[in-house]
N, C-alpha and C. Protein backbone atom coordinates (compact mmCIF):
# COMPACT_ATOMS: atom_id res chain seq x y z
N UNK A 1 78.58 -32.12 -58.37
CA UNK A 1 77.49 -31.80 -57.48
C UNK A 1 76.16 -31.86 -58.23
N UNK A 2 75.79 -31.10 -59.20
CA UNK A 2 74.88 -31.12 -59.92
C UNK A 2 74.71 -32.66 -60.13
N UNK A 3 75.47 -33.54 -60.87
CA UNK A 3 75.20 -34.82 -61.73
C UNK A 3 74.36 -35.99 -60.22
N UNK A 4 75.45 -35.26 -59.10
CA UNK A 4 74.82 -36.37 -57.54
C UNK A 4 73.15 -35.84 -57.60
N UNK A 5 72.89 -34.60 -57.41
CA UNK A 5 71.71 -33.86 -57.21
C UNK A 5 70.65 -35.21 -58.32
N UNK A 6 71.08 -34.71 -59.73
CA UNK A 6 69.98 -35.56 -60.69
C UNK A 6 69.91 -36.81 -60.52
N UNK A 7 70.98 -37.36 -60.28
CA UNK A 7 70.62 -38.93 -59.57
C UNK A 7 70.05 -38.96 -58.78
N UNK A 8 69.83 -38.28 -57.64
CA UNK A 8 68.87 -38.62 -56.52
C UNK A 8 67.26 -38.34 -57.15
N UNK A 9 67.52 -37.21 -57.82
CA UNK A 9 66.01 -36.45 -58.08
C UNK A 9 65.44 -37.91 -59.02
N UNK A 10 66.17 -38.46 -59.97
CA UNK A 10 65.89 -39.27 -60.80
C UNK A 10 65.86 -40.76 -60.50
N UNK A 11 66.15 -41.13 -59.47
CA UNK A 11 65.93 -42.27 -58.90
C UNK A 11 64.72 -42.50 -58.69
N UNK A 12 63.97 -41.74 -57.78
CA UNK A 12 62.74 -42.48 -57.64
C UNK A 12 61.44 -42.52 -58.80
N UNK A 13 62.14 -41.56 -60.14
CA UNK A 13 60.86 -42.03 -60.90
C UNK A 13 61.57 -43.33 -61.70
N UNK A 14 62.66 -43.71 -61.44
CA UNK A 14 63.19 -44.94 -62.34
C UNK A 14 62.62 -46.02 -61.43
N UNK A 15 62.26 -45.76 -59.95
CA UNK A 15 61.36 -47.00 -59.45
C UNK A 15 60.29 -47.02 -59.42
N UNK A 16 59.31 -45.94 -59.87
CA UNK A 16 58.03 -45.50 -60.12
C UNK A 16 57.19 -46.87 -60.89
N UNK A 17 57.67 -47.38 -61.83
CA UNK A 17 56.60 -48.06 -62.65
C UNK A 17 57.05 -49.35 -61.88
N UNK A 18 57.95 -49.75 -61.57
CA UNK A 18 58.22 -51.32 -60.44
C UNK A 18 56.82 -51.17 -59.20
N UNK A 19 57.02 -49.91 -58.81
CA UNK A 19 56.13 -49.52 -57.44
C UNK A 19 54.80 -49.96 -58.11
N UNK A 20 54.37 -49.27 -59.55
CA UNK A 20 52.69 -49.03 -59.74
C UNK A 20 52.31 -50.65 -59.54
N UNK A 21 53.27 -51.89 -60.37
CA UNK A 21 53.20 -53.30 -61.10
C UNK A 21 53.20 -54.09 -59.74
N UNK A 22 53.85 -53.38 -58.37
CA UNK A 22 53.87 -54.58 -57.53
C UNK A 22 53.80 -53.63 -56.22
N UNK A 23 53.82 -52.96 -56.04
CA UNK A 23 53.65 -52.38 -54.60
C UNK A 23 52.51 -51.44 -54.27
N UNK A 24 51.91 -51.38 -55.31
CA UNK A 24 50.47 -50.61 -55.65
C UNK A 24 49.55 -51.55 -54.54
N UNK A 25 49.91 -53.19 -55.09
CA UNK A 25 48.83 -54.34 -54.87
C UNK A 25 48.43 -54.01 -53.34
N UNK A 26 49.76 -54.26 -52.50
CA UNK A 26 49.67 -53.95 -50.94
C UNK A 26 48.52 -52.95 -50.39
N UNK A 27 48.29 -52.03 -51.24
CA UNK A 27 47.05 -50.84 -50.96
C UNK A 27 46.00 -51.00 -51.77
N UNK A 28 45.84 -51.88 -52.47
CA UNK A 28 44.45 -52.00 -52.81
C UNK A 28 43.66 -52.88 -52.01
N UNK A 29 42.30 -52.75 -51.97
CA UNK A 29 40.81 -53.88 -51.66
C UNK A 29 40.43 -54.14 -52.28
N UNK A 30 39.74 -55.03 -52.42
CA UNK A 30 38.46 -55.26 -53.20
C UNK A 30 36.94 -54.80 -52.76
N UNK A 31 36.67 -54.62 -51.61
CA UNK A 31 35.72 -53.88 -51.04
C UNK A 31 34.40 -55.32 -50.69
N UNK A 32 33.17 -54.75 -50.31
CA UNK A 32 32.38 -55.82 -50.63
C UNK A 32 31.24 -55.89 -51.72
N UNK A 33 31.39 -55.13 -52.81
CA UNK A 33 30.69 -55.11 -53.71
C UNK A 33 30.06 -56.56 -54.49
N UNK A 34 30.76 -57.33 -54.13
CA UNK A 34 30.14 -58.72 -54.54
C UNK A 34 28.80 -59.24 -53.99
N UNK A 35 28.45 -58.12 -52.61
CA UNK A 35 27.05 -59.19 -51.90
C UNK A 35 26.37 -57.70 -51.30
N UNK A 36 24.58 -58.43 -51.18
CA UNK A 36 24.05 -57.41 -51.13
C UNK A 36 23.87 -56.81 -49.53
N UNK A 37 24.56 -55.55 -49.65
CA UNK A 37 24.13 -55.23 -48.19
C UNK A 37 22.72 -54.61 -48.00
N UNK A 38 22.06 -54.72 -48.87
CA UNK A 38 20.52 -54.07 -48.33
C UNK A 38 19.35 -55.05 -47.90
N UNK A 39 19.95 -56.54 -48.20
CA UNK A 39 18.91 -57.63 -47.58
C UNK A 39 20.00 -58.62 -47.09
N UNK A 40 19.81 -57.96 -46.07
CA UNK A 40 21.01 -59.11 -45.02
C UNK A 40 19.75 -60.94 -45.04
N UNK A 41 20.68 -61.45 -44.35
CA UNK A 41 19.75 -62.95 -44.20
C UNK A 41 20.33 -63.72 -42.66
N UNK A 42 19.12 -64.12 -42.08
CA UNK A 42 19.71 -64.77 -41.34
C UNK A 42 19.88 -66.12 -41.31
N UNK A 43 20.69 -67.62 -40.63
CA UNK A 43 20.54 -68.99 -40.64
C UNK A 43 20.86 -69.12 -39.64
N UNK A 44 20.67 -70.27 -39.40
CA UNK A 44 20.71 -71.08 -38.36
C UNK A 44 21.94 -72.14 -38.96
N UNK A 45 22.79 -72.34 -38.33
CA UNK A 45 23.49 -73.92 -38.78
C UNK A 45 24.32 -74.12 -38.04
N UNK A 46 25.28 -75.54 -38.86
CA UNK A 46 26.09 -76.03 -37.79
C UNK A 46 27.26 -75.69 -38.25
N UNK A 47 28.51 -75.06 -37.75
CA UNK A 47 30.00 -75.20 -38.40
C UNK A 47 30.26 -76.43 -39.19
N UNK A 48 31.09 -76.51 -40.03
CA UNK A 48 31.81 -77.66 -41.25
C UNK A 48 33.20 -77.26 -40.91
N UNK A 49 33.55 -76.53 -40.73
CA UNK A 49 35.04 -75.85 -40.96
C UNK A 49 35.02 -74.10 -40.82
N UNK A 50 36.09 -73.86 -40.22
CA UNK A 50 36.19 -72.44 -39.58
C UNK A 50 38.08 -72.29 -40.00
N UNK A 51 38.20 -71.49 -40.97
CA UNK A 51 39.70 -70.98 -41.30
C UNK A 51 40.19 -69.92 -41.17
N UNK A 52 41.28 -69.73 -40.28
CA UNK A 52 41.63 -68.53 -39.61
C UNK A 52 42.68 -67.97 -40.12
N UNK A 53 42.77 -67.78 -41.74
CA UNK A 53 43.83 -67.02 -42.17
C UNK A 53 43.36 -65.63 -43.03
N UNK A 54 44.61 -65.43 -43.51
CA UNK A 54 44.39 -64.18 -44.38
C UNK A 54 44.06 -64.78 -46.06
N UNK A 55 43.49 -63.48 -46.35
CA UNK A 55 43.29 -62.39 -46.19
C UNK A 55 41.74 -62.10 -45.51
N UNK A 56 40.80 -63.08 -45.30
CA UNK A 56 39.80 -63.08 -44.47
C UNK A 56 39.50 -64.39 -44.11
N UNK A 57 39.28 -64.21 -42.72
CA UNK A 57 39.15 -65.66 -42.09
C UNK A 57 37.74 -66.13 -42.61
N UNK A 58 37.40 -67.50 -42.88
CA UNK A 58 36.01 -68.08 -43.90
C UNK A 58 35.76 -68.94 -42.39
N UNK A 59 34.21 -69.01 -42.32
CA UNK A 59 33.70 -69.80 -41.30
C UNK A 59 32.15 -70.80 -42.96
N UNK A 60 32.36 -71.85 -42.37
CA UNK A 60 31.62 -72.72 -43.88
C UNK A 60 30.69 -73.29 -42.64
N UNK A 61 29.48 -73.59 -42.83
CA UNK A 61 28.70 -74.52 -41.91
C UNK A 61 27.07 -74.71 -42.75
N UNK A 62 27.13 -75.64 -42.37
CA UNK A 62 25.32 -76.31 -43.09
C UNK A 62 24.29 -75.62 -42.67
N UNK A 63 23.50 -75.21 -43.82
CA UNK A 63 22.19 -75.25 -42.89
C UNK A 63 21.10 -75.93 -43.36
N UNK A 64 20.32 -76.33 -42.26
CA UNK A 64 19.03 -77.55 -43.19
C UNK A 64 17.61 -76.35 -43.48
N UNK A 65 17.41 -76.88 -45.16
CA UNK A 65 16.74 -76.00 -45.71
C UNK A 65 15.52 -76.50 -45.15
N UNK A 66 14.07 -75.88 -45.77
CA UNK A 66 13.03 -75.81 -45.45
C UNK A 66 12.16 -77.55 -46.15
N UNK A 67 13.17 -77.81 -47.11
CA UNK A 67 12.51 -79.02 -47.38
C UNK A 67 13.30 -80.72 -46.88
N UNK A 68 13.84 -79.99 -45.60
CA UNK A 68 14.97 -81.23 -45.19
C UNK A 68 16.34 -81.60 -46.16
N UNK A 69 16.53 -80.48 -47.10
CA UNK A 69 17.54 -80.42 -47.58
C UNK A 69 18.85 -79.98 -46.82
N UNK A 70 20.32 -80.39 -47.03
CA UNK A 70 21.07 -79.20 -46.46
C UNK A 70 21.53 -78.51 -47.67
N UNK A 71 22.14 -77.47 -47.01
CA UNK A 71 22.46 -76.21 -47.89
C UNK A 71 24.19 -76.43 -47.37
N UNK A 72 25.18 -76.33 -48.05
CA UNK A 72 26.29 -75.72 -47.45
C UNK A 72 27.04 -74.12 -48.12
N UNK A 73 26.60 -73.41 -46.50
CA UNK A 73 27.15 -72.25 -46.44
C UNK A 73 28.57 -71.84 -46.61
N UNK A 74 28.96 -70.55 -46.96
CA UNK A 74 29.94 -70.10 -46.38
C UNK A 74 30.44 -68.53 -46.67
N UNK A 75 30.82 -68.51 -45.33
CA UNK A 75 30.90 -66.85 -45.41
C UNK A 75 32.80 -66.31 -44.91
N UNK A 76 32.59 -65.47 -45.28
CA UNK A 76 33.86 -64.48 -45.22
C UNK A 76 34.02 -63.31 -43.76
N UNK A 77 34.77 -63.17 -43.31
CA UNK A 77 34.50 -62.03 -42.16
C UNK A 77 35.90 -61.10 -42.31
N UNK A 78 36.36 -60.78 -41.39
CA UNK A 78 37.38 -59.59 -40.90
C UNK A 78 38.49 -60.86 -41.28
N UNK A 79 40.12 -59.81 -41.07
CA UNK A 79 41.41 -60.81 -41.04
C UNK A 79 41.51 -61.35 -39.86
N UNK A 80 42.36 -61.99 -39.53
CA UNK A 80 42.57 -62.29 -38.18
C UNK A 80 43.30 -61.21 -37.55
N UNK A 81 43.72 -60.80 -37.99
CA UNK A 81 44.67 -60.13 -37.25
C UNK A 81 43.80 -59.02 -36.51
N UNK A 82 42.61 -58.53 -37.41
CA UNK A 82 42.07 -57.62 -36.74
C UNK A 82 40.77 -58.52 -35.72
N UNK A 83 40.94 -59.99 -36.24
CA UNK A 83 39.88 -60.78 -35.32
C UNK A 83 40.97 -60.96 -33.98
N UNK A 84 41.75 -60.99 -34.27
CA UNK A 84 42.48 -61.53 -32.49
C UNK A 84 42.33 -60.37 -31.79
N UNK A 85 42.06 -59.08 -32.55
CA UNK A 85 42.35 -57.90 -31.40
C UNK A 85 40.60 -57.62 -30.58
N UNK A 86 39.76 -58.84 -31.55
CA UNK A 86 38.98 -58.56 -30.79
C UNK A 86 38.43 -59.91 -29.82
N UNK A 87 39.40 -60.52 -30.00
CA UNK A 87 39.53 -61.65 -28.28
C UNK A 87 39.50 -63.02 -29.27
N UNK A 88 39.13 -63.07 -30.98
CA UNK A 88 38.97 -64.30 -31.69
C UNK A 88 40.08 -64.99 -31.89
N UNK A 89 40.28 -66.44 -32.14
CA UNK A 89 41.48 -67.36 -31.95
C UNK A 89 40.93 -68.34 -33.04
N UNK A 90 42.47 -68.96 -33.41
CA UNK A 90 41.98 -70.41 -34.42
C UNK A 90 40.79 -71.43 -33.78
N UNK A 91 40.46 -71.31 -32.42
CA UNK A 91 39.82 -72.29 -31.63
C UNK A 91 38.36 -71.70 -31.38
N UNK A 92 38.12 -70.14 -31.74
CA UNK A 92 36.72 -69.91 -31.45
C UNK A 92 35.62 -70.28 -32.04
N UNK A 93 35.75 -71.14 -33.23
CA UNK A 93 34.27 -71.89 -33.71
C UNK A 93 35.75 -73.16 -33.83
N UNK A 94 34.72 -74.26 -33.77
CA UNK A 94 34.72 -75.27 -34.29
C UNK A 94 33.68 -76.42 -34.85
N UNK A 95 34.10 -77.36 -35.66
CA UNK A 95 32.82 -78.28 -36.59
C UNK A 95 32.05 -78.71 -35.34
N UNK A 96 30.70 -78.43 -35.41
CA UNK A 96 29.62 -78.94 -34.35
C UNK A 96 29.14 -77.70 -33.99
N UNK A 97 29.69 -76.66 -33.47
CA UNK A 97 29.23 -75.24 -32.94
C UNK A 97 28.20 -74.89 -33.79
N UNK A 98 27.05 -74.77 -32.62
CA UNK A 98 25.81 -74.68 -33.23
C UNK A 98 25.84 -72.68 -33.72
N UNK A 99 25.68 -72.20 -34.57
CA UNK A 99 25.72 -70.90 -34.84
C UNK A 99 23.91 -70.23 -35.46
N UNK A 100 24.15 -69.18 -35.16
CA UNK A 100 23.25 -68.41 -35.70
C UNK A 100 23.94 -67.25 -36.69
N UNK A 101 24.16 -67.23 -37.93
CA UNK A 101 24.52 -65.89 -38.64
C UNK A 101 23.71 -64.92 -39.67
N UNK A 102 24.43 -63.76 -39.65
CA UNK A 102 23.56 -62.87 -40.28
C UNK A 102 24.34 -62.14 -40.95
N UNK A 103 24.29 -62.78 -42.33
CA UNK A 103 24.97 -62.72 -43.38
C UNK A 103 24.94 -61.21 -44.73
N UNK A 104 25.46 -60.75 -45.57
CA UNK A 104 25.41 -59.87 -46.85
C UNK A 104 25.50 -61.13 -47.95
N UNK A 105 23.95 -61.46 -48.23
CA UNK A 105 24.31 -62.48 -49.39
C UNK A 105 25.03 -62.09 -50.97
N UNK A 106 25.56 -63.17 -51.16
CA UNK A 106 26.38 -63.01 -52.68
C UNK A 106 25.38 -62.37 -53.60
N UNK A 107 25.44 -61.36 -54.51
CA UNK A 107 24.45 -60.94 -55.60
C UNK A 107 24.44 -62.35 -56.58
N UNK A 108 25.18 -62.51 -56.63
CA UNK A 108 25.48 -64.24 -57.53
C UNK A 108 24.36 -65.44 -57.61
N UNK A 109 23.97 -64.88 -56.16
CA UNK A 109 23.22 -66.19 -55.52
C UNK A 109 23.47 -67.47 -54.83
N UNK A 110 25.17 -67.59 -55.00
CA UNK A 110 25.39 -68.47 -54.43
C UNK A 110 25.47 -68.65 -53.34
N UNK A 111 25.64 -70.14 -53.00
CA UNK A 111 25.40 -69.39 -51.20
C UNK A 111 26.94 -69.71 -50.30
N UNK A 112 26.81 -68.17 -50.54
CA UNK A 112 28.30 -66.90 -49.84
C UNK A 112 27.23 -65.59 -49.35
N UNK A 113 28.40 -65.43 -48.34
CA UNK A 113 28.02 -63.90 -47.52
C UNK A 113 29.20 -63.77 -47.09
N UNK A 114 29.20 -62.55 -46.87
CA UNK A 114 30.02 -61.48 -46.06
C UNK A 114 29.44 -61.78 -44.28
N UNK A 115 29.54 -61.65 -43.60
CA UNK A 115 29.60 -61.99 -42.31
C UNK A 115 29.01 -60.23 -41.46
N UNK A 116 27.71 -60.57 -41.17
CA UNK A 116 27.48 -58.97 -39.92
C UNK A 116 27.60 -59.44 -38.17
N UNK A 117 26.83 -60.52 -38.46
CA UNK A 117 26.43 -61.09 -37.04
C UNK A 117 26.59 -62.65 -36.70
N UNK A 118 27.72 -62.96 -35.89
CA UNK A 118 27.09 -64.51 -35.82
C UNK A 118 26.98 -64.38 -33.98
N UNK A 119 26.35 -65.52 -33.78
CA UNK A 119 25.66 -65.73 -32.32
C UNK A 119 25.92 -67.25 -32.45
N UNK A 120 26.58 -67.70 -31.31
CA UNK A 120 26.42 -68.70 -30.27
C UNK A 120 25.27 -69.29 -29.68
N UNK A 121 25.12 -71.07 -29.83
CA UNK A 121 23.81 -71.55 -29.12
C UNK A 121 24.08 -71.29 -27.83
N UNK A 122 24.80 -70.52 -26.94
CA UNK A 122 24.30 -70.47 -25.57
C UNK A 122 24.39 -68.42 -25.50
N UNK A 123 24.26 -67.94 -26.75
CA UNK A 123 23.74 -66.41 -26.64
C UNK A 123 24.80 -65.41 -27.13
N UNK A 124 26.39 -66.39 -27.02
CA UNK A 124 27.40 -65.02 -27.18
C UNK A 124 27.59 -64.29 -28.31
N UNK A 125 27.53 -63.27 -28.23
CA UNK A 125 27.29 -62.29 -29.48
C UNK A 125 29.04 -62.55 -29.45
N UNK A 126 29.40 -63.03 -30.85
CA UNK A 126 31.20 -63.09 -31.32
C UNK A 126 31.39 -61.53 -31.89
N UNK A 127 32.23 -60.71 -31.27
CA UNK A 127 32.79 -59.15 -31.91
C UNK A 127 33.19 -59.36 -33.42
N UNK A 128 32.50 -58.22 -33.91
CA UNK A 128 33.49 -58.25 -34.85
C UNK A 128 33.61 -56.54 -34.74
N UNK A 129 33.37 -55.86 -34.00
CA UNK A 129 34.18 -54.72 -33.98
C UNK A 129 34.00 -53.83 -33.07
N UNK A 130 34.68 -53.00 -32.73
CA UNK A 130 34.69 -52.40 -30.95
C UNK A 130 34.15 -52.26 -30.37
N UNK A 131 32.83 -51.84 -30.89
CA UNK A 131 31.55 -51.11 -30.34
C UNK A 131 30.39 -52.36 -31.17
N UNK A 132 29.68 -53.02 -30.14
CA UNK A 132 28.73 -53.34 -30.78
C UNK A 132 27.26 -52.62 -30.96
């Protein structure tokens, strides 16, 4: 009785360090510390490509700079999973969709953002979370 008892008690710290090396990962973030949220930015552009996977769906699209240059963007948003619950699909942007976004630029400088706001050329504000 005793020896069953210590096996049980002692089992789960013999899976303890397997858990920290690989099942830790599942609960961590990374957060958005990479871009600045205190000077958001806005653009204007056109979609290039819109990818609807994990671990965050990336929407990439041009925008033409101030000296007739283009710029190519690209930003990061929510997963899908939490984008489908708010009506988004592999089909809701596509290349040509004229967009308006309003981005957390990269501290880096490069040009990446985190995703606050994007808008539709005919007005639709796209959710990204319950309450706008």
């Amino acid at each position: 009785m005793r020896s069953k008892i210590l096996r049980y008690l002692l089992l789960p710290l013999l899976l303890m360090p397997s858990f920290l090396t690989t099942g830790s990962a599942v609960f961590a973030h990374h957060g958005n510390s990479a871009y600045d949220e205190n000077n958001p930015v806005v653009l204007n552009g056109i979609v290039t490509e819109y990818v609807f996977a994990n671990p965050h769906a990336q929407i990439y699209f041009d925008v033409k700079g101030q000296k007739g240059n283009v710029d190519h963007w690209a930003c990061e948003t929510l997963g899908p999973t939490i984008l489908s619950m708010l009506g988004w699909t592999r089909k809701t942007l596509k290349p040509g969709d004229e967009i308006t976004v309003t981005l957390d630029p990269a501290k880096s400088h490069n040009l990446v953002g985190y995703l606050r706001k994007i808008v539709l050329a005919d007005g639709t504000i796209l959710p990204l979370r319950t309450i706008q």
